[in-house]
N, C-alpha and C. Protein backbone atom coordinates (compact mmCIF):
# COMPACT_ATOMS: atom_id res chain seq x y z
N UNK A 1 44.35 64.84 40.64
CA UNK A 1 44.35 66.19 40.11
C UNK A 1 44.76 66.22 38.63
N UNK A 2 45.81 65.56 38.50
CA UNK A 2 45.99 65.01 37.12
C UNK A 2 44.89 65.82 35.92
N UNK A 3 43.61 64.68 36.28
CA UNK A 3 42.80 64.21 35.15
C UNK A 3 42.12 65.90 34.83
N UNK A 4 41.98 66.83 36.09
CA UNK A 4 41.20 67.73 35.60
C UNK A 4 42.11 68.79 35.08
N UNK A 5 43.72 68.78 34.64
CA UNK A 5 44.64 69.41 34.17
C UNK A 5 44.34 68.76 32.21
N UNK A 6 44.05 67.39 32.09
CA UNK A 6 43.87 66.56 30.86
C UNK A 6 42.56 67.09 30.55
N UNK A 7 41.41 67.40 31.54
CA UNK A 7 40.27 67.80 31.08
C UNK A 7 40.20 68.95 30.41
N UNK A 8 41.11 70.34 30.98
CA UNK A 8 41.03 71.32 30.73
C UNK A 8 41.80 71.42 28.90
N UNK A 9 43.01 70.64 29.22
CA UNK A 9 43.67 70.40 27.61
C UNK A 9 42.53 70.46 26.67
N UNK A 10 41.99 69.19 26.86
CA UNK A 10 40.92 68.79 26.11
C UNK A 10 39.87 69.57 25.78
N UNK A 11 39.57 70.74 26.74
CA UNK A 11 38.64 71.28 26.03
C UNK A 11 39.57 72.58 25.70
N UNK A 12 40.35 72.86 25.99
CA UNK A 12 41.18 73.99 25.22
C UNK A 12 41.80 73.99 23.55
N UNK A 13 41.69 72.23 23.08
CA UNK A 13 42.08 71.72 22.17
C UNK A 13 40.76 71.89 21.67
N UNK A 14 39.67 71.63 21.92
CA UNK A 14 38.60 71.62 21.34
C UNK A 14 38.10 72.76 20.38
N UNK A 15 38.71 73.43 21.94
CA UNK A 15 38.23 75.48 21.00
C UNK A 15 39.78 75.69 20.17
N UNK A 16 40.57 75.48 20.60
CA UNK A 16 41.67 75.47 19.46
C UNK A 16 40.72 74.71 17.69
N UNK A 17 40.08 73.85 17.53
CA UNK A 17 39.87 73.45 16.54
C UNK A 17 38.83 74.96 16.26
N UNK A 18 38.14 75.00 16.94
CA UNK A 18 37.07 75.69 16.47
C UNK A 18 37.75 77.15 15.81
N UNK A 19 38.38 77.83 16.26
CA UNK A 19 38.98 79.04 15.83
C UNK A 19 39.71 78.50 14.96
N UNK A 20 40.49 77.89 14.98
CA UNK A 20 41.57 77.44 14.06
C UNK A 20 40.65 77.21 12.58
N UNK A 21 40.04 76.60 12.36
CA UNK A 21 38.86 76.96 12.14
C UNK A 21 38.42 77.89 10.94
N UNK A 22 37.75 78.76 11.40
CA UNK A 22 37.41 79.89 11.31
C UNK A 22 38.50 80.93 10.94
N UNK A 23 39.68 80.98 11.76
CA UNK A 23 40.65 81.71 11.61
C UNK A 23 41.71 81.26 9.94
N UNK A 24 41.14 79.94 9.71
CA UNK A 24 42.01 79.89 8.52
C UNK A 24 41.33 80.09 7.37
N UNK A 25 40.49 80.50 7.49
CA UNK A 25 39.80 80.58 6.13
C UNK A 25 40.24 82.12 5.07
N UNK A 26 40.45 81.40 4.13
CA UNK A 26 41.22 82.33 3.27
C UNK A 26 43.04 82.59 3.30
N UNK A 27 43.36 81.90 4.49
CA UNK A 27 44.65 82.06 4.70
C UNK A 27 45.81 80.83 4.27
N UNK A 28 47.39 81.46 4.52
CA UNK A 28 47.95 80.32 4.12
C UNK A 28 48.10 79.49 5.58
N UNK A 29 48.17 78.05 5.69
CA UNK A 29 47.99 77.38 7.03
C UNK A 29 49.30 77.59 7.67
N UNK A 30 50.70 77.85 6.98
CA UNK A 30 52.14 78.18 7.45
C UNK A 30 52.13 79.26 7.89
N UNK A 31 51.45 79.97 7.48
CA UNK A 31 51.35 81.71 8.19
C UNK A 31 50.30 81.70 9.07
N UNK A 32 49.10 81.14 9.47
CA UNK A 32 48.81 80.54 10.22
C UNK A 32 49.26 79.83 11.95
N UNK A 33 50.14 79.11 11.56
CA UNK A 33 51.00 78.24 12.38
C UNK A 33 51.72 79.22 12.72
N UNK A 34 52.84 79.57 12.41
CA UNK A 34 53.52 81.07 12.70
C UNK A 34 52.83 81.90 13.65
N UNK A 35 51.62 82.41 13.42
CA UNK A 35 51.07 83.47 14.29
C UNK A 35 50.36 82.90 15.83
N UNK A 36 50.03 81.90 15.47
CA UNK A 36 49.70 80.88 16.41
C UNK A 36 50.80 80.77 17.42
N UNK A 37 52.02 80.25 16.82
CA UNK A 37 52.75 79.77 18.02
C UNK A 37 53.54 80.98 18.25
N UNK A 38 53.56 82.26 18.17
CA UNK A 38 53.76 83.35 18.55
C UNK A 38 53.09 83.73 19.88
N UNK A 39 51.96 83.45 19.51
CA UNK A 39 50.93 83.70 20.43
C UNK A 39 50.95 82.71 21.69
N UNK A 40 51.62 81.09 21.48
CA UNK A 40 52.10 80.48 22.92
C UNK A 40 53.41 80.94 23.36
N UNK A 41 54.58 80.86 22.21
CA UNK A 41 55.13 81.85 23.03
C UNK A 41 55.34 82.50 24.01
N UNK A 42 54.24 83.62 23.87
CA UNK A 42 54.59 84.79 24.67
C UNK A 42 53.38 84.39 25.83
N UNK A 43 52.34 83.46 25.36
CA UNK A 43 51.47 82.90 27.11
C UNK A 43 52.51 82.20 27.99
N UNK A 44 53.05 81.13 26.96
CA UNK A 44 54.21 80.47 27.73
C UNK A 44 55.14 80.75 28.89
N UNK A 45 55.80 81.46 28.26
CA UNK A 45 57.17 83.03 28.82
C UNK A 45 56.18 83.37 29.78
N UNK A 46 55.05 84.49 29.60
CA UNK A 46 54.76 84.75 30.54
C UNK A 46 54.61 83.83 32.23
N UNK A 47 53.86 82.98 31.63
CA UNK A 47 53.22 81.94 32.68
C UNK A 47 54.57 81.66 33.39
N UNK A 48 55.52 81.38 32.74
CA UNK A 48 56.82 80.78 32.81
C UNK A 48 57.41 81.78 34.01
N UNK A 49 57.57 82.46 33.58
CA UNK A 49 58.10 84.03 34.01
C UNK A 49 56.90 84.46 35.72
N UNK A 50 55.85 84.52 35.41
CA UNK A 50 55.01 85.14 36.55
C UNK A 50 54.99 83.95 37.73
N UNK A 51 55.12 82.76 37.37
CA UNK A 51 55.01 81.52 38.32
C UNK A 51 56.58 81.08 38.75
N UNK A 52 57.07 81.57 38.35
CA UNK A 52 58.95 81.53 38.41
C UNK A 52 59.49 79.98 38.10
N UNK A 53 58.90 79.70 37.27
CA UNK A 53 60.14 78.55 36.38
C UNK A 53 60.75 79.08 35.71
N UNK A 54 60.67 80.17 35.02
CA UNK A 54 61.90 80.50 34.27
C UNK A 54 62.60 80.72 35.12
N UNK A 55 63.16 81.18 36.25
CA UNK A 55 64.25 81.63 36.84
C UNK A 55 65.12 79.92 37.22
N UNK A 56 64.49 79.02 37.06
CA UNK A 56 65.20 77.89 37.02
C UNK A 56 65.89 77.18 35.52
N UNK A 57 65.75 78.08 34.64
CA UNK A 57 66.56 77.49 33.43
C UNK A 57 67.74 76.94 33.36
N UNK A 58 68.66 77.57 34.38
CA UNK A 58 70.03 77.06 34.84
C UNK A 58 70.27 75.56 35.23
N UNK A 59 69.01 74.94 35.35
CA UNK A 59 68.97 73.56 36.19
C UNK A 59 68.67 72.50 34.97
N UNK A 60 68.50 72.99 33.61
CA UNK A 60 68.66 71.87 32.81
C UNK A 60 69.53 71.33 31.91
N UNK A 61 69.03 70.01 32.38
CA UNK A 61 70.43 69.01 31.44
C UNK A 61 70.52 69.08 30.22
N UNK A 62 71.44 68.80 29.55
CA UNK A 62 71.58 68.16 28.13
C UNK A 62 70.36 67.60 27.87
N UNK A 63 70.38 66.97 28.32
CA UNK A 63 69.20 65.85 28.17
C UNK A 63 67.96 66.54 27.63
N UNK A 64 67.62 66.96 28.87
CA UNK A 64 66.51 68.20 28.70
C UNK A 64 66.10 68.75 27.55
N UNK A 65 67.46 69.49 27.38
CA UNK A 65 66.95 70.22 25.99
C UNK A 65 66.80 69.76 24.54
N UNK A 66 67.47 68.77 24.97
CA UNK A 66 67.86 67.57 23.60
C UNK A 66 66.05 67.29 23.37
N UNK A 67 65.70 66.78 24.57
CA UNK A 67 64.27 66.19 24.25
C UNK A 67 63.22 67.42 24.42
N UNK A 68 63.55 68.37 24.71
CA UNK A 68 62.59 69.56 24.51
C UNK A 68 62.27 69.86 23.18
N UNK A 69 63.67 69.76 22.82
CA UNK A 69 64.23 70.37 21.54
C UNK A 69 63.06 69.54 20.84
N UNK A 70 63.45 68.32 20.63
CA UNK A 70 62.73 67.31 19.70
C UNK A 70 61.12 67.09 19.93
N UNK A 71 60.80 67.59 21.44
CA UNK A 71 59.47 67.93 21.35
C UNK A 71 58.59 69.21 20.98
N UNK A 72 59.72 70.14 20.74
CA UNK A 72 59.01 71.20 20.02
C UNK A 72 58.58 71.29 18.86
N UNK A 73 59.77 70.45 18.08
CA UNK A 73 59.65 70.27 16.83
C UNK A 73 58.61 68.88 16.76
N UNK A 74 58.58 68.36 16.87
CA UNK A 74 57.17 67.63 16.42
C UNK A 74 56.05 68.25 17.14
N UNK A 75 56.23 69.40 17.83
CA UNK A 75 54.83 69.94 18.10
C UNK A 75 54.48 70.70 16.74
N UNK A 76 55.77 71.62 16.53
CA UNK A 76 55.45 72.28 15.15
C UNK A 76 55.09 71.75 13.75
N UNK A 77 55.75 70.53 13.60
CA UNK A 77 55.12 69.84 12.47
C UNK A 77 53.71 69.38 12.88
N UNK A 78 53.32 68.74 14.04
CA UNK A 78 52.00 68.27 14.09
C UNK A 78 51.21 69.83 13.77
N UNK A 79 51.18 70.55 14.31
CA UNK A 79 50.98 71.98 14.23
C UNK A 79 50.43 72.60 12.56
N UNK A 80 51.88 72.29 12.12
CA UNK A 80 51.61 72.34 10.53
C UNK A 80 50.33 71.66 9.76
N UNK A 81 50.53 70.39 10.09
CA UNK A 81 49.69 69.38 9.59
C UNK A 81 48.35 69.54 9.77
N UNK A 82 47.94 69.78 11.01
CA UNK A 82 46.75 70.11 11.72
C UNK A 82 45.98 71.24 10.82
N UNK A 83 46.68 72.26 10.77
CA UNK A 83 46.34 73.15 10.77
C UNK A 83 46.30 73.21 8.84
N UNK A 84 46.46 71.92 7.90
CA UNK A 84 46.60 72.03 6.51
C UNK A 84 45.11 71.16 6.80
N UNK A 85 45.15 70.30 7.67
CA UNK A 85 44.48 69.31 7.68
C UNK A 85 42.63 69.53 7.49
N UNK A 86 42.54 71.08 9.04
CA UNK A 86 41.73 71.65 9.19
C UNK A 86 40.86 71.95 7.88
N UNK A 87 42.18 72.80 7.01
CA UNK A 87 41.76 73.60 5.97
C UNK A 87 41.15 72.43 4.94
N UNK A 88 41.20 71.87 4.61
CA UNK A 88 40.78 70.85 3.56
C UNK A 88 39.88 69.83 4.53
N UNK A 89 39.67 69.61 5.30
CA UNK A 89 38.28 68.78 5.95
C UNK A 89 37.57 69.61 7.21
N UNK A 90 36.86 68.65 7.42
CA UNK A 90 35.76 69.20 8.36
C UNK A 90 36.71 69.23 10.18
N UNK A 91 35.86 70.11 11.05
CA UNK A 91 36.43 70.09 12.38
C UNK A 91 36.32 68.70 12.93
N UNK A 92 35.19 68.17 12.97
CA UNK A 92 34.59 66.79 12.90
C UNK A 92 35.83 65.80 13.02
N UNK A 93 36.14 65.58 12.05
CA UNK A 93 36.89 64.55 11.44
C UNK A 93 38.10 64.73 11.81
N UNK A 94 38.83 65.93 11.29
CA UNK A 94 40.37 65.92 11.83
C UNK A 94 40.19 65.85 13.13
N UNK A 95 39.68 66.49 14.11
CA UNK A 95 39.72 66.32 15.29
C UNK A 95 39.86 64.92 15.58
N UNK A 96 39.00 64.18 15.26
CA UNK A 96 38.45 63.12 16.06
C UNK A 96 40.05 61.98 15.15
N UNK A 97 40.37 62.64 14.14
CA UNK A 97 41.78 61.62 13.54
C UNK A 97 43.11 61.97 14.29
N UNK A 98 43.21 63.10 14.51
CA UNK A 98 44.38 63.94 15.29
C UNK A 98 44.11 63.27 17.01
N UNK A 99 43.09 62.98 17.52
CA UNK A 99 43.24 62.09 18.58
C UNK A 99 43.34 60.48 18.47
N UNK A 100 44.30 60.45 17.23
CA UNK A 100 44.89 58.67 17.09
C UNK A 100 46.15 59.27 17.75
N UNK A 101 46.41 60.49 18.36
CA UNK A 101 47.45 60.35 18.29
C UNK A 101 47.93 59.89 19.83
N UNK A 102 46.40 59.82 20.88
CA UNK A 102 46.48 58.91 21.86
C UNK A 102 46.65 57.45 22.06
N UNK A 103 46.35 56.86 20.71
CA UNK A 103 46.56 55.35 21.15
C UNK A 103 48.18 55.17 20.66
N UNK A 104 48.30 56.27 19.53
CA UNK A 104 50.04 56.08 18.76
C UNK A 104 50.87 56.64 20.44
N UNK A 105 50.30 57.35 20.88
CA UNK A 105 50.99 57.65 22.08
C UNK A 105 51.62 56.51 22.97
N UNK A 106 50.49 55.56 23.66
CA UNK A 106 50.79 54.70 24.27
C UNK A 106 51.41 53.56 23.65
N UNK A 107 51.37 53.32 22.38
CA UNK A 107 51.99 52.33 21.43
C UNK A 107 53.53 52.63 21.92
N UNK A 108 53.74 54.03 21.80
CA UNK A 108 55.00 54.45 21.92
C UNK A 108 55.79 54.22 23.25
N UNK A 109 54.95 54.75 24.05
CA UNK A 109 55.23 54.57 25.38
C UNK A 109 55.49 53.37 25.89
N UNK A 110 54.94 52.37 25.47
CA UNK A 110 55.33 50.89 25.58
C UNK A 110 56.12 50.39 25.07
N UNK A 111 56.55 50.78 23.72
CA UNK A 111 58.03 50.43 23.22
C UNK A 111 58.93 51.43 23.59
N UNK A 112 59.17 52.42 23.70
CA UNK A 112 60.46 53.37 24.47
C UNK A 112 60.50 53.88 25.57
N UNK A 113 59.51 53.86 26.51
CA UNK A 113 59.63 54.12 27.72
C UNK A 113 59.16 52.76 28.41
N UNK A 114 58.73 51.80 28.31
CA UNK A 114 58.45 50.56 28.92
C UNK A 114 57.66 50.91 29.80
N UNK A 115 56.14 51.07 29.52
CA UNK A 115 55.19 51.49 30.29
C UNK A 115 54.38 50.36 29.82
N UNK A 116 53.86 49.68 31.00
CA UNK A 116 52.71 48.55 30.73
C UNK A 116 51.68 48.80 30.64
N UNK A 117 51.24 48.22 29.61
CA UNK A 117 49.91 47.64 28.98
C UNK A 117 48.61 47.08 29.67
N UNK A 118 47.66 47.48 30.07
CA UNK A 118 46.74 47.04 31.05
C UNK A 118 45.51 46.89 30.11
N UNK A 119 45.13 46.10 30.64
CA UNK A 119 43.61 45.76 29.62
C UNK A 119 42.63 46.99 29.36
N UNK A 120 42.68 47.50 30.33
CA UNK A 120 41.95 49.18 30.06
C UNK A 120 42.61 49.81 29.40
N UNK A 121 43.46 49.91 29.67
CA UNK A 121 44.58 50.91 28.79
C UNK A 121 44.29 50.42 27.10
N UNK A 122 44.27 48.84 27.00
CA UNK A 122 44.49 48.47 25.50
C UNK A 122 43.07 48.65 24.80
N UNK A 123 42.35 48.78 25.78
CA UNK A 123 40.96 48.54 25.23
C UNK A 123 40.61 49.66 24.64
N UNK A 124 40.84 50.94 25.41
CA UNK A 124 40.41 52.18 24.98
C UNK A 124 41.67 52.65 24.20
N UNK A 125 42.54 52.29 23.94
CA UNK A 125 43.15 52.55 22.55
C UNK A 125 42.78 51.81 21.24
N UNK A 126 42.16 50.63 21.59
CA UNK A 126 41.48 49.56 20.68
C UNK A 126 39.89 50.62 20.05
N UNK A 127 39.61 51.58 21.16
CA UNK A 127 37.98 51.87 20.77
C UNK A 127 38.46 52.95 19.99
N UNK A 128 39.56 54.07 20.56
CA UNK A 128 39.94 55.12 19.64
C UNK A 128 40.43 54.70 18.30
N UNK A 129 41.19 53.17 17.93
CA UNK A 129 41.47 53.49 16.65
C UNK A 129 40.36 52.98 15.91
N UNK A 130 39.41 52.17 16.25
CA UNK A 130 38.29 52.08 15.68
C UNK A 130 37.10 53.51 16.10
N UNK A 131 37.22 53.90 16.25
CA UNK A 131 36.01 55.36 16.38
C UNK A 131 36.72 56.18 14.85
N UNK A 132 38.16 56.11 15.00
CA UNK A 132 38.67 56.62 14.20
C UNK A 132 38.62 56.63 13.01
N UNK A 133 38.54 54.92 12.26
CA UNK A 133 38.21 54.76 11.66
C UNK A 133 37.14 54.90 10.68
N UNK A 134 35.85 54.67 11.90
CA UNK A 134 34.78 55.05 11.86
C UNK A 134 34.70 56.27 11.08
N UNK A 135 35.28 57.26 11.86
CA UNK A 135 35.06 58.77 11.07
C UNK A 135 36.08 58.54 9.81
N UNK A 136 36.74 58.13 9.44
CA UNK A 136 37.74 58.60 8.10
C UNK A 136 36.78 58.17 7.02
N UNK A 137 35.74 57.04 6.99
CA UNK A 137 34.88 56.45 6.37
C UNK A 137 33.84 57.06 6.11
């Protein structure tokens, strides 16, 4: 079930480029970003809220928030970036560069979470940073 939760990302990221897009033209990309994550926010909360995980907030650790914390914030800088990135190149391209950030993913994952390396696994991070390439060229 997984994969068709990753499928749906993927194409929700997709149309995220496309508006994003469109929506920045003429604008500043920080005010931008701002209105944007306003707007998860309050899907968030909701979803959060109507499916009742929020009523479990009480149940997290330190821990938790420590690494929430730190994953929000590099959502917002990637966020930033993306969204400067957009404005000065094509959908094309950033897109397809902003998904290095799957093979930097598993790079990661293998040095701080000790997740093994499988020949499939290396291969198709091997094809993304070369596709990648491909497009920056």
């Amino acid at each position: 079930m997984w994969w068709i939760y990753a499928l749906l990302s993927a194409f929700f990221a997709a149309l995220t480029a496309i508006f994003a897009k469109v929506g920045i033209k003429g604008v500043d990309t920080d005010l931008a970003t701002a209105i944007r994550t306003i707007i998860v926010l309050i899907l968030a909360w909701g979803i959060a809220f109507f499916r009742g995980g929020a009523y479990t907030i009480q149940t997290l650790s330190k821990q938790n928030l420590i690494f929430l914390t730190l994953s929000g914030i590099a959502t917002g800088l990637s966020w930033i970036f993306y969204f400067k990135a957009l404005q000065m190149g094509k959908v094309s391209q950033v897109s397809a560069v902003d998904k290095l950030s799957v093979a930097l993913a598993i790079i990661l994952s293998i040095v701080f979470l000790g997740e093994h390396l499988t020949f499939k696994t290396a291969l198709g991070a091997s094809l993304i940073l070369v596709g990648t390439f491909v497009l920056i060229r």
